[in-house]
N, C-alpha and C. Protein backbone atom coordinates (compact mmCIF):
# COMPACT_ATOMS: atom_id res chain seq x y z
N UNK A 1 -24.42 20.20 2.99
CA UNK A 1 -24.57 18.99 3.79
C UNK A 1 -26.05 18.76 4.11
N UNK A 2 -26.67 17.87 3.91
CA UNK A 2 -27.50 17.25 4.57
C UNK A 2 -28.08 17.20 5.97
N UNK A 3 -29.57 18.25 6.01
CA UNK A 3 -29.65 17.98 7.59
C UNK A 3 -30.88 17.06 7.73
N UNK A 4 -30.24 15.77 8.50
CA UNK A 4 -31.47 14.94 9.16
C UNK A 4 -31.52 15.38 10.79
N UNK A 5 -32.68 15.17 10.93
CA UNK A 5 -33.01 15.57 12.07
C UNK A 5 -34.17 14.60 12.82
N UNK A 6 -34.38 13.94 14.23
CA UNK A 6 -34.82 12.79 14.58
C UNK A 6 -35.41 13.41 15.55
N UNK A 7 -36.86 13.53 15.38
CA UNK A 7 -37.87 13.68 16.62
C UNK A 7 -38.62 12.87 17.18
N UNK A 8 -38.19 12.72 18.57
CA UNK A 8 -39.28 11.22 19.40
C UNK A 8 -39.04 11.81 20.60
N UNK A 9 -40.07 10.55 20.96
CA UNK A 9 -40.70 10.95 22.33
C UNK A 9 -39.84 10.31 23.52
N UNK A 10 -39.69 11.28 24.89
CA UNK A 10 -38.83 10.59 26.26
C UNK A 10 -39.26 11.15 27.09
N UNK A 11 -40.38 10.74 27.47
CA UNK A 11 -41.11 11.84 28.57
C UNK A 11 -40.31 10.56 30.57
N UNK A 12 -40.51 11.45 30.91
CA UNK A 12 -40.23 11.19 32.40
C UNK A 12 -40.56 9.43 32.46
N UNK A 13 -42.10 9.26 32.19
CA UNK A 13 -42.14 7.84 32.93
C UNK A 13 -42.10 7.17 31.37
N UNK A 14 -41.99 7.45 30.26
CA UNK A 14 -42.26 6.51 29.23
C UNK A 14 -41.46 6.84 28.18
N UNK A 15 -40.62 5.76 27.24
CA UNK A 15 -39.71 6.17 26.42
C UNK A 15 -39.89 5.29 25.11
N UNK A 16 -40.43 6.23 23.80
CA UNK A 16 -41.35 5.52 22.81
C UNK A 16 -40.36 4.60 22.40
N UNK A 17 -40.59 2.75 22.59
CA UNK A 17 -39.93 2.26 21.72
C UNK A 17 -39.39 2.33 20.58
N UNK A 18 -40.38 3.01 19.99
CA UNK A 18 -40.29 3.05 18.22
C UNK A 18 -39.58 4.35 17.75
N UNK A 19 -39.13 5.01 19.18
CA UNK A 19 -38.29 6.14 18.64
C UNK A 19 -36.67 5.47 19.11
N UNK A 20 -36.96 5.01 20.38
CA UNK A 20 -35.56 3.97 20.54
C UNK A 20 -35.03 3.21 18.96
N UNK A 21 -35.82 2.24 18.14
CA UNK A 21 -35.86 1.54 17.30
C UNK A 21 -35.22 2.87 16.39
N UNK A 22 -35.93 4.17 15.98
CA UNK A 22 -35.34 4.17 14.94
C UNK A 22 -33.82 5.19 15.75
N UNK A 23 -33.61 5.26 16.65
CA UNK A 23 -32.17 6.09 16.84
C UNK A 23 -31.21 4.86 16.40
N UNK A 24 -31.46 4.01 17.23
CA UNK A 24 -30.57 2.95 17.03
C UNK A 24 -30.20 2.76 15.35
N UNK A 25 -31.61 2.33 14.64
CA UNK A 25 -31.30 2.25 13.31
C UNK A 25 -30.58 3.00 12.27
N UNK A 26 -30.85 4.38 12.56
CA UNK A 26 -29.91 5.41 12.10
C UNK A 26 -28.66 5.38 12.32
N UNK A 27 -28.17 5.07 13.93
CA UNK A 27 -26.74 5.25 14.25
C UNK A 27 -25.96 3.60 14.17
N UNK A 28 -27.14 2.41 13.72
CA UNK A 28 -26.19 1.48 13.15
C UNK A 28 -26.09 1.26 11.61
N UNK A 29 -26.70 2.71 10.78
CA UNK A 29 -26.45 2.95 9.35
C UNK A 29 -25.30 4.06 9.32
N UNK A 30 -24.43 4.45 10.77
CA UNK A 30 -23.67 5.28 10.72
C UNK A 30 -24.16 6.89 9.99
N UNK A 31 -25.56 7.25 9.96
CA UNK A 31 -25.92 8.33 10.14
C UNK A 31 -25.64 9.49 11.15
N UNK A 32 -25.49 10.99 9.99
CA UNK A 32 -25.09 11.82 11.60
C UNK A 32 -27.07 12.23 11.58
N UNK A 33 -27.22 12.75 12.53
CA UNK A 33 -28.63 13.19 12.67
C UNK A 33 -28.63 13.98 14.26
N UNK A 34 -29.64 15.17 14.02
CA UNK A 34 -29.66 15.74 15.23
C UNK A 34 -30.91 15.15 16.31
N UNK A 35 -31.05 14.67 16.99
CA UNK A 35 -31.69 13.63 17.71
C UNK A 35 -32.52 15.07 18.53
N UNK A 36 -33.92 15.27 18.74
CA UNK A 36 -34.21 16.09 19.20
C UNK A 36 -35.38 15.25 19.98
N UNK A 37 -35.29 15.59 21.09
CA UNK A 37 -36.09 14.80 22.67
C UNK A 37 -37.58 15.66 22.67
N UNK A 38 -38.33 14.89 22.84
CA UNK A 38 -39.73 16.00 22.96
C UNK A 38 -40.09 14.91 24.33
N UNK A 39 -40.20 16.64 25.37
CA UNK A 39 -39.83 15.62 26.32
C UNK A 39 -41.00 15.37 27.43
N UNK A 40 -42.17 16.35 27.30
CA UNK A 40 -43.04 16.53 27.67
C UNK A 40 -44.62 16.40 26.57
N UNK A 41 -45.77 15.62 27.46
CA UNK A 41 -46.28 15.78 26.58
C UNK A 41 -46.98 16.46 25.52
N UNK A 42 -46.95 17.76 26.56
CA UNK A 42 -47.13 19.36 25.60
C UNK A 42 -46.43 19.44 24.32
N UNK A 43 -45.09 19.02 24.53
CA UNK A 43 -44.65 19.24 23.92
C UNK A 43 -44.53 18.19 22.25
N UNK A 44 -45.11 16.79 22.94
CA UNK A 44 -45.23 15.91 22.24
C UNK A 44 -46.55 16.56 21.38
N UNK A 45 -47.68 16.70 21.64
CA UNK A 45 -48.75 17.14 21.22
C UNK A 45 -48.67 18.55 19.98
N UNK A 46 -48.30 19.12 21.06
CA UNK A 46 -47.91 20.49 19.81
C UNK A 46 -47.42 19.93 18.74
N UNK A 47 -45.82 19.35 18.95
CA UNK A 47 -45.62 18.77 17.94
C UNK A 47 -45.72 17.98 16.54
N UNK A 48 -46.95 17.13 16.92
CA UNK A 48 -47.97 16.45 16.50
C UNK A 48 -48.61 17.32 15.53
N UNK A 49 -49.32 18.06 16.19
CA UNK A 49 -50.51 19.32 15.69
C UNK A 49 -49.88 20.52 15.04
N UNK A 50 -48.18 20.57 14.79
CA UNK A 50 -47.72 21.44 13.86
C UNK A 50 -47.51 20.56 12.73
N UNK A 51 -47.24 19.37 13.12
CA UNK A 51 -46.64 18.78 11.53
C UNK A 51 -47.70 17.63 10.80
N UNK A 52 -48.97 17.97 11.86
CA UNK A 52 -50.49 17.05 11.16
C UNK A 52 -49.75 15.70 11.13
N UNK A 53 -49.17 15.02 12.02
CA UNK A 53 -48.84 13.58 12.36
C UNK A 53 -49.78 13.04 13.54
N UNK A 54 -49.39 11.78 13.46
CA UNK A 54 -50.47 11.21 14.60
C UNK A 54 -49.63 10.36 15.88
N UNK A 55 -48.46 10.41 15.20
CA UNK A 55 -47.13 9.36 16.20
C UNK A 55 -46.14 9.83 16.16
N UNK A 56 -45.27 9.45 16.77
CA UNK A 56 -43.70 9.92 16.55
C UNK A 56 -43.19 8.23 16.79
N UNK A 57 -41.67 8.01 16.45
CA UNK A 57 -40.77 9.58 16.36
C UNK A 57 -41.05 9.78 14.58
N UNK A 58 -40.68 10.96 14.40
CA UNK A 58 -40.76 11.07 13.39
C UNK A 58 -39.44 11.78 12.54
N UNK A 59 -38.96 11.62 11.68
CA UNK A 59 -37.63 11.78 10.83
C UNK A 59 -38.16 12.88 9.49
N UNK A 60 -36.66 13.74 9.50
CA UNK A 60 -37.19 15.00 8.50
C UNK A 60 -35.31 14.74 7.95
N UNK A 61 -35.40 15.24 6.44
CA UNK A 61 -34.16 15.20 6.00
C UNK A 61 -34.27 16.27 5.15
N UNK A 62 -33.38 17.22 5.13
CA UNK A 62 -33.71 18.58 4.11
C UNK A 62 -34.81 19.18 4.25
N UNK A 63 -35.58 19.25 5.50
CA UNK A 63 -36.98 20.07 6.34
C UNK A 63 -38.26 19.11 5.97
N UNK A 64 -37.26 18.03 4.73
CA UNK A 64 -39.05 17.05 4.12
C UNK A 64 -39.15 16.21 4.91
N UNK A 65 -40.69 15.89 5.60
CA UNK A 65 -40.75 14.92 6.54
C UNK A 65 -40.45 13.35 5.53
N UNK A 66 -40.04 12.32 6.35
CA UNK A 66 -39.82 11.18 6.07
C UNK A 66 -40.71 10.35 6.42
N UNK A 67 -41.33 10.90 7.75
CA UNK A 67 -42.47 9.97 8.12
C UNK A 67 -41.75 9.03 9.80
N UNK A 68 -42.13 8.07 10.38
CA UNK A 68 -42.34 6.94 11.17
C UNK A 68 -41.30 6.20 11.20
N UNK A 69 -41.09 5.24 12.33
CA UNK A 69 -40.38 3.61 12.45
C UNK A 69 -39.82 3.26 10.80
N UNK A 70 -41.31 2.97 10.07
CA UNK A 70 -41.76 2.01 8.84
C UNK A 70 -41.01 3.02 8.03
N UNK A 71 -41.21 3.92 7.85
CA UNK A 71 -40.73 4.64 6.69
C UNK A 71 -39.20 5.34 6.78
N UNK A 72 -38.88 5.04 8.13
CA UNK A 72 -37.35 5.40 8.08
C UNK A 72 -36.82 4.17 7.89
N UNK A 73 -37.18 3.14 7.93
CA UNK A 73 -36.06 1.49 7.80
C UNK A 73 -36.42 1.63 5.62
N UNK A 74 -37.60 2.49 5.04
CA UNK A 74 -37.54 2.23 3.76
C UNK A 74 -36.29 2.91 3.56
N UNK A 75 -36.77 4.51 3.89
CA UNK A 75 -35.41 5.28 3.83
C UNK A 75 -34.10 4.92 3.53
N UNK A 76 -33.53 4.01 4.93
CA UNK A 76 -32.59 3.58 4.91
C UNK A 76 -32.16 2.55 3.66
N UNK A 77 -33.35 1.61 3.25
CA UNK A 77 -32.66 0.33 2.49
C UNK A 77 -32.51 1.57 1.08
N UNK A 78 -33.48 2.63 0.87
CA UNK A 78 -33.60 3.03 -0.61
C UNK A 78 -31.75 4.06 -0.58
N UNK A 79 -31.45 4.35 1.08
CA UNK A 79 -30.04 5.11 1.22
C UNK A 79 -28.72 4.00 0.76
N UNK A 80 -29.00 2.67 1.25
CA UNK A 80 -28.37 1.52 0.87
C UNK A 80 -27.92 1.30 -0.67
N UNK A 81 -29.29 1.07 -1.28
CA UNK A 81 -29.18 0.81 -2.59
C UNK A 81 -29.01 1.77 -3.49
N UNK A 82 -29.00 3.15 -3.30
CA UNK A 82 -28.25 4.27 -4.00
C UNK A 82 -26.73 4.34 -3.91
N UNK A 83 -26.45 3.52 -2.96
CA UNK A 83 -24.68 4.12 -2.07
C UNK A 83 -23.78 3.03 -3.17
C-alpha cells in the first residue's frame, strides 16, 4: 500500500492556508494520507532544515517528497489521468 503522508503547519496563533488548501484537496480526491501537524515553530523549522525546503505544507508519497500547494494539485490531476 501506498504511504502518503501530509506535513503542514498549525501553530497556536496561525494556521498555513496553503496547508488547509492542500488537506482539503487530498480529502476531496478521496485520498487516505497521514496528516501530520507541525505544531510549533521549532518544530516547523527543523523540519524545514531536515528536508532542505523553504515552505510547507509539504506532501511525501513512498518517503519521495512531492513538494508544495502547486505540486500536489499536479500530483493529483497526473493521479486523475492515470486512474
Amino acid at each position: 500500500m501506498t504511504e502518503i503522508v501530509l506535513y503542514r503547519m498549525v501553530l497556536p496563533e496561525h494556521a498555513c492556508p496553503f496547508g488547509i488548501r492542500a488537506k482539503e484537496l487530498l480529502e476531496s480526491e478521496g485520498v487516505e494520507f497521514d496528516d501530520r501537524i507541525l505544531e510549533t515553530r521549532e518544530e516547523v523549522e527543523a523540519f524545514k532544515a531536515e528536508h532542505d525546503v523553504s515552505t510547507t505544507p509539504q506532501l511525501f508519497v513512498d518517503g519521495a517528497r512531492i513538494g508544495g500547494s502547486k505540486e500536489i494539485e499536479e500530483w493529483l490531476a497526473e493521479q486523475r489521468a492515470a486512474a
